[in-house]
Protein backbone atom coordinates (compact mmCIF):
# COMPACT_ATOMS: atom_id res chain seq x y z
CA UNK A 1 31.70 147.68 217.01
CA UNK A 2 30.36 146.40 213.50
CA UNK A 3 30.34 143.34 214.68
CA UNK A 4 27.50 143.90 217.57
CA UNK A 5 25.51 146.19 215.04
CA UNK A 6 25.08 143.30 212.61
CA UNK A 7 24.08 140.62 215.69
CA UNK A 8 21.31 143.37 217.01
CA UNK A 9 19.92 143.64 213.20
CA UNK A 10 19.47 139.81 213.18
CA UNK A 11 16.74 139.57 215.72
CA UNK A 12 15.50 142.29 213.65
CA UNK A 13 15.28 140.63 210.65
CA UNK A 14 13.88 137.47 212.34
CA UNK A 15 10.79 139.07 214.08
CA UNK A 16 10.09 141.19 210.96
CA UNK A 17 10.34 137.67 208.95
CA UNK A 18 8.04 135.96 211.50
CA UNK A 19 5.22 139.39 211.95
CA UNK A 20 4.67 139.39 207.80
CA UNK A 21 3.02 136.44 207.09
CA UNK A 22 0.46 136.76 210.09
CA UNK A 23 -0.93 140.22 208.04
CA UNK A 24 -3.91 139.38 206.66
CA UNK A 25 -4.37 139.49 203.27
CA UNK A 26 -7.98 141.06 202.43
CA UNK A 27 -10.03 140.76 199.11
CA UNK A 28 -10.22 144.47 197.23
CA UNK A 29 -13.38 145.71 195.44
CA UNK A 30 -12.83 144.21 192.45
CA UNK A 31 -12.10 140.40 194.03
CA UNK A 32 -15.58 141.46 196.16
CA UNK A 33 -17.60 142.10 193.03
CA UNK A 34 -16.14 138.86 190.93
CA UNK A 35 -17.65 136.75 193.94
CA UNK A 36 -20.92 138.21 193.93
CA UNK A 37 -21.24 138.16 190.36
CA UNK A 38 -20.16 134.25 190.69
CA UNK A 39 -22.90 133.92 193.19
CA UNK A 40 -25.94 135.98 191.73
CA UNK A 41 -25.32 134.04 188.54
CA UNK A 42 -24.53 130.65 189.88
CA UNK A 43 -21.12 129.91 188.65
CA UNK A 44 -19.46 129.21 191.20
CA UNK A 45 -17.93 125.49 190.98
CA UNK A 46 -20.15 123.28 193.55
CA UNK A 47 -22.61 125.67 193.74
CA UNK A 48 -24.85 123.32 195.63
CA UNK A 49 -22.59 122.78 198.19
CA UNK A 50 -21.62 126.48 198.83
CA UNK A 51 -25.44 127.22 199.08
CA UNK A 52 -26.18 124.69 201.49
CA UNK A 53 -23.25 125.39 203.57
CA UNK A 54 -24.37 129.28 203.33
CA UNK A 55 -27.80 128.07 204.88
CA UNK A 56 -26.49 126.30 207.57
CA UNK A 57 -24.21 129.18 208.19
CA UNK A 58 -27.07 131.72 208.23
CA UNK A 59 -29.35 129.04 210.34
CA UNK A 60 -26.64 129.00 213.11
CA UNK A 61 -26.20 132.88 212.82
CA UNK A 62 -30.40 133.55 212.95
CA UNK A 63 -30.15 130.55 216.20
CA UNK A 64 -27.88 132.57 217.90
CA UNK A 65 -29.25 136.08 217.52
């Protein structure tokens, strides 16, 4: 009987191993308010980049609308 108890936990074990990394992991307040600190004060490493990218981003979005 111990023996089937054990093989039903190890599908268990597998799914629950599989489902955890697929959780997103979200930014909190404070992670939120470093970036737009970085941003407002251009610090940001290739901060020419990022803004351009940003543009085209908000072009596409303003295209699409």
């Amino acid at each position: 009987m111990k023996i089937k108890t054990s093989l039903l936990g190890i599908p268990l074990v597998a799914l629950t191993l599989l489902t955890l990394p697929s959780c997103e992991k979200s930014d909190g307040p404070a992670e939120e308010i470093g970036k737009a600190v970085d941003d407002a004060t251009d610090s940001r490493p290739a901060e020419g980049v990022k803004d351009a990218v940003e543009d085209a981003a908000d072009a596409v979005k303003d295209g699409t609308n």
